[in-house]
Protein backbone atom coordinates (compact mmCIF):
# COMPACT_ATOMS: atom_id res chain seq x y z
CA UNK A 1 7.96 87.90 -6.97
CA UNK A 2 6.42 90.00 -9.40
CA UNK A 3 3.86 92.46 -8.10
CA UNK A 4 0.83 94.48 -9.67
CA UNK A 5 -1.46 96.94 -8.21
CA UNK A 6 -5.58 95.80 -8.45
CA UNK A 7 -8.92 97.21 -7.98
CA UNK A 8 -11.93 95.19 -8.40
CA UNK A 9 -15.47 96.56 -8.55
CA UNK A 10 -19.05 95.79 -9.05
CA UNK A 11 -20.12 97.09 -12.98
CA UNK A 12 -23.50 97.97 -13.11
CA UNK A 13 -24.06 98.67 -17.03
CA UNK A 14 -22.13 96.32 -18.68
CA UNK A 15 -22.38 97.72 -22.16
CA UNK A 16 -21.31 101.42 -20.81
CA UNK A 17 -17.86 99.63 -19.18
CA UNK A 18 -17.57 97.79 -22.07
CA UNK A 19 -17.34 100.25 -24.80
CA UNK A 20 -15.15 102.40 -22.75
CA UNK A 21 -13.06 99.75 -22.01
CA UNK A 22 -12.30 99.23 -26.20
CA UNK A 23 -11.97 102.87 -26.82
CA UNK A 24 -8.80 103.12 -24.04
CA UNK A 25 -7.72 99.52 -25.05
CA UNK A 26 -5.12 98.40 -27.55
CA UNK A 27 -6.54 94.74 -28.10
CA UNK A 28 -9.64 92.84 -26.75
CA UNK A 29 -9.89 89.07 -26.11
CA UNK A 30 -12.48 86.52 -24.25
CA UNK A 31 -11.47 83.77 -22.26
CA UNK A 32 -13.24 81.04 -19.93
CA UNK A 33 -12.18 80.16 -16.92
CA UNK A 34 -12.54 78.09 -14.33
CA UNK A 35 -10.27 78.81 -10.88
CA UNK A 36 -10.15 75.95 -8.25
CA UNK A 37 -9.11 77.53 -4.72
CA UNK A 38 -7.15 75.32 -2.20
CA UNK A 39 -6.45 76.07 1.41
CA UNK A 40 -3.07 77.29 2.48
CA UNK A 41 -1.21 78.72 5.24
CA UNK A 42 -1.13 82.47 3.84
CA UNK A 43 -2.25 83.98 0.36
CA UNK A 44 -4.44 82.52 -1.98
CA UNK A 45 -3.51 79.21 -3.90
CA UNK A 46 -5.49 78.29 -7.39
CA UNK A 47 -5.35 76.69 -10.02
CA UNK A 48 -6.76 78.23 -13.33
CA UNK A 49 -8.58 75.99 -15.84
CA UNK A 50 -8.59 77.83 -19.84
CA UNK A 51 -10.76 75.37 -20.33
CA UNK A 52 -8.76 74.77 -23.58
CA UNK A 53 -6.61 72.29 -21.91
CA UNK A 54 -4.37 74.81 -20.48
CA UNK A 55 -3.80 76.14 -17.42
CA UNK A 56 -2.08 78.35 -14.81
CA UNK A 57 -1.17 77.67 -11.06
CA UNK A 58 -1.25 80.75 -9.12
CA UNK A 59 -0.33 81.71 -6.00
CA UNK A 60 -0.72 84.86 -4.93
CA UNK A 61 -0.96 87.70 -1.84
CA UNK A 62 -2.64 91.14 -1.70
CA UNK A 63 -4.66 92.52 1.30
CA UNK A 64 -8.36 92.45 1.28
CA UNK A 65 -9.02 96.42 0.93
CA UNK A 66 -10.89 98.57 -1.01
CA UNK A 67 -9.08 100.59 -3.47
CA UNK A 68 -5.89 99.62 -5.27
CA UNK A 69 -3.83 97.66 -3.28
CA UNK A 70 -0.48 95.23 -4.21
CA UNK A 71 -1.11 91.89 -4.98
CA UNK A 72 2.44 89.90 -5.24
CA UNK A 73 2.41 86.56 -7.17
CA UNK A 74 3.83 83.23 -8.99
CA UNK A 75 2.61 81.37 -11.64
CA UNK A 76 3.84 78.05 -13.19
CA UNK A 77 1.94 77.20 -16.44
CA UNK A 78 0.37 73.67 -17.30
CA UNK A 79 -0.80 71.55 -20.15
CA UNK A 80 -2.52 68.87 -18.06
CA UNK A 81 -5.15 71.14 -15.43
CA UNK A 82 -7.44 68.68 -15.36
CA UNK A 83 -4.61 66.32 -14.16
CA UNK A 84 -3.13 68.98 -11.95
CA UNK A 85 -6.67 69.49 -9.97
CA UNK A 86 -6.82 65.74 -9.32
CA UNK A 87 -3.15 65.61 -7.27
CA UNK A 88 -3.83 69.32 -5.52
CA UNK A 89 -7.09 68.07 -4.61
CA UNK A 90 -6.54 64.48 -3.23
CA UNK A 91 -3.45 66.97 -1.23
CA UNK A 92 -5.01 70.14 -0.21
CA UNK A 93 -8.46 70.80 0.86
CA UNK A 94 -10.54 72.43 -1.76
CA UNK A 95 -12.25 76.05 -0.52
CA UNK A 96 -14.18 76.08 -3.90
CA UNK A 97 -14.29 77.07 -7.41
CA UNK A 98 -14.76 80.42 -9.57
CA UNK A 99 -16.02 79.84 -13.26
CA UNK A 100 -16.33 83.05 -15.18
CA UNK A 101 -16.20 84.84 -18.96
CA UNK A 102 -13.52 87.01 -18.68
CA UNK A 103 -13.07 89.83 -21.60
CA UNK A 104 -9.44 91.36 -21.35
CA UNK A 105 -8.35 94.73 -22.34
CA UNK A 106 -5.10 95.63 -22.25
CA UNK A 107 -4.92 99.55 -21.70
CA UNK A 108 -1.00 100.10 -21.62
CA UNK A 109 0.38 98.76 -18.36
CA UNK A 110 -3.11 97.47 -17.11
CA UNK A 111 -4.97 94.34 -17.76
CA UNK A 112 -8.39 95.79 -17.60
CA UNK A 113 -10.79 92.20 -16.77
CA UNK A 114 -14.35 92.58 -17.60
CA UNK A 115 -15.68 89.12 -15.62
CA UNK A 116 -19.17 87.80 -15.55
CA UNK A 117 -18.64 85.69 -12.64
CA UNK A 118 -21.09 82.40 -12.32
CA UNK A 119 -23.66 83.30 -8.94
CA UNK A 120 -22.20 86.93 -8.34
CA UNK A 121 -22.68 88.62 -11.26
CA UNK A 122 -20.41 91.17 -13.26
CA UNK A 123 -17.37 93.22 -12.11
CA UNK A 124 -14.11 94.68 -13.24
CA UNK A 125 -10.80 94.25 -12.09
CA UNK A 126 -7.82 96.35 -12.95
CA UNK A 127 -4.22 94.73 -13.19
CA UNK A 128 -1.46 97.70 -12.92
CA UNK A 129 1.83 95.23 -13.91
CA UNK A 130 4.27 97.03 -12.33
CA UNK A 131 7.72 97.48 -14.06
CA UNK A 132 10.71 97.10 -12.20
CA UNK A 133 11.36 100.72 -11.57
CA UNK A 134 7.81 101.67 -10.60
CA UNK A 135 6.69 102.89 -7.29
CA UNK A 136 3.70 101.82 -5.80
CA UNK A 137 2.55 105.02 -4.98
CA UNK A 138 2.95 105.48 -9.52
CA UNK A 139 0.99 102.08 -9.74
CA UNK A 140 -2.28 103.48 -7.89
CA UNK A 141 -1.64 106.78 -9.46
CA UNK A 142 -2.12 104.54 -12.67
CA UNK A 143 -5.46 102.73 -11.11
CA UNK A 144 -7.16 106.10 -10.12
CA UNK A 145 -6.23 107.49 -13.88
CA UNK A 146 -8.35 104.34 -15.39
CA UNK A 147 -11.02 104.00 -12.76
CA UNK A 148 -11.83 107.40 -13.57
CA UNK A 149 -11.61 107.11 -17.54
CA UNK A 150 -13.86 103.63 -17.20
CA UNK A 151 -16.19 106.00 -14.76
CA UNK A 152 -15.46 103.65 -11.75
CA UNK A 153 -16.83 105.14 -8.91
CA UNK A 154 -15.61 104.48 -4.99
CA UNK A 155 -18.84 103.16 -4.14
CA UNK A 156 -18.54 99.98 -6.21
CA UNK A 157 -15.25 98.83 -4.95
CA UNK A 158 -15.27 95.36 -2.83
CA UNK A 159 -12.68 93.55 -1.07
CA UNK A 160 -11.61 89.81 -1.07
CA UNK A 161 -11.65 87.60 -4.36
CA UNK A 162 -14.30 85.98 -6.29
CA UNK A 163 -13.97 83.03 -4.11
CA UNK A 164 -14.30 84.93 -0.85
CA UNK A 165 -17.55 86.64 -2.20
CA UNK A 166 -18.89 83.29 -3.21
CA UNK A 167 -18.34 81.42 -0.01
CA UNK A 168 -19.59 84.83 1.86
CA UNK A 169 -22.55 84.42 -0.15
CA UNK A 170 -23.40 80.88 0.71
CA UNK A 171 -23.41 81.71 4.58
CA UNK A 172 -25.23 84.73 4.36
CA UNK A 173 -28.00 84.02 1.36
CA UNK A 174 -28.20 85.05 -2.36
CA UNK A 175 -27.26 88.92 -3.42
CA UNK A 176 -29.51 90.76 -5.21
């Protein structure tokens, strides 16, 4: 499977990130998205809406640490997601959805995701893609380098996706 090394923290001034973000970056795009979670027996299984009428299934598994840490993953791509969310749902039990405006930045090797994520608010994530002949240990060497360009600090990192923040949320009230 191929593998990347992320980070995901909280951004506090959007703007700041943002501009950062373009002067490292070699191209900017937005995208909507809307990311339907289904229970399974290890990783995370999802199914990404473009909204567009494309669409991605995903299944993926990283640990649920702060810091950069290796996410491995699969992806088939779809022209029918609304059709794909009907059959996965009426199979597999839904654990809830993730809608967010995602800008992407691609800053060499790294996807650099600047999400404002429906009920949580805004955070970045960094995707180091890892080339064949790349250590891990070189992939979070490449994380620390950009978390310290984009002024990332260690104190905004979190754990878990979007979805796990969400549902955390809903047992244990509102952030603020």
């Amino acid at each position: 499977m191929p593998s990347n090394v992320e980070v995901k923290a909280c951004v506090h001034d959007v703007a700041c990130l943002t501009e950062r973000a373009r002067q490292l970056s070699q191209s900017e795009a937005t995208l909507q998205q809307r990311d339907t979670f289904y229970s399974c027996s290890r990783g995370r299984l999802k199914l990404r809406d473009f909204l567009d009428g494309t669409g991605e299934l995903i299944f993926y598994e990283r640990p649920d640490t702060e810091g950069p840490k290796v996410s491995s993953y699969c992806v088939s791509t779809t022209r029918d997601p609304q059709g794909l969310r009907e059959v996965l749902s009426s199979a597999l039990c839904v654990r809830g959805e993730v809608v967010k405006q995602r800008r992407l930045f691609l800053v060499g090797q790294t996807r650099v995701h600047l999400d404002t994520v429906e009920g949580l608010g805004h955070f970045l994530e960094l995707e180091v893609v890892m080339r064949p002949d790349q250590t891990v240990a070189e992939g979070h060497q490449v994380a620390h380098i950009l978390m310290e360009q984009l002024g990332v600090s260690e104190a905004d990192l979190v754990t878990g996706a979007y979805i796990d923040l969400l549902l955390n949320q809903d047992q244990t009230g509102p952030r603020n």
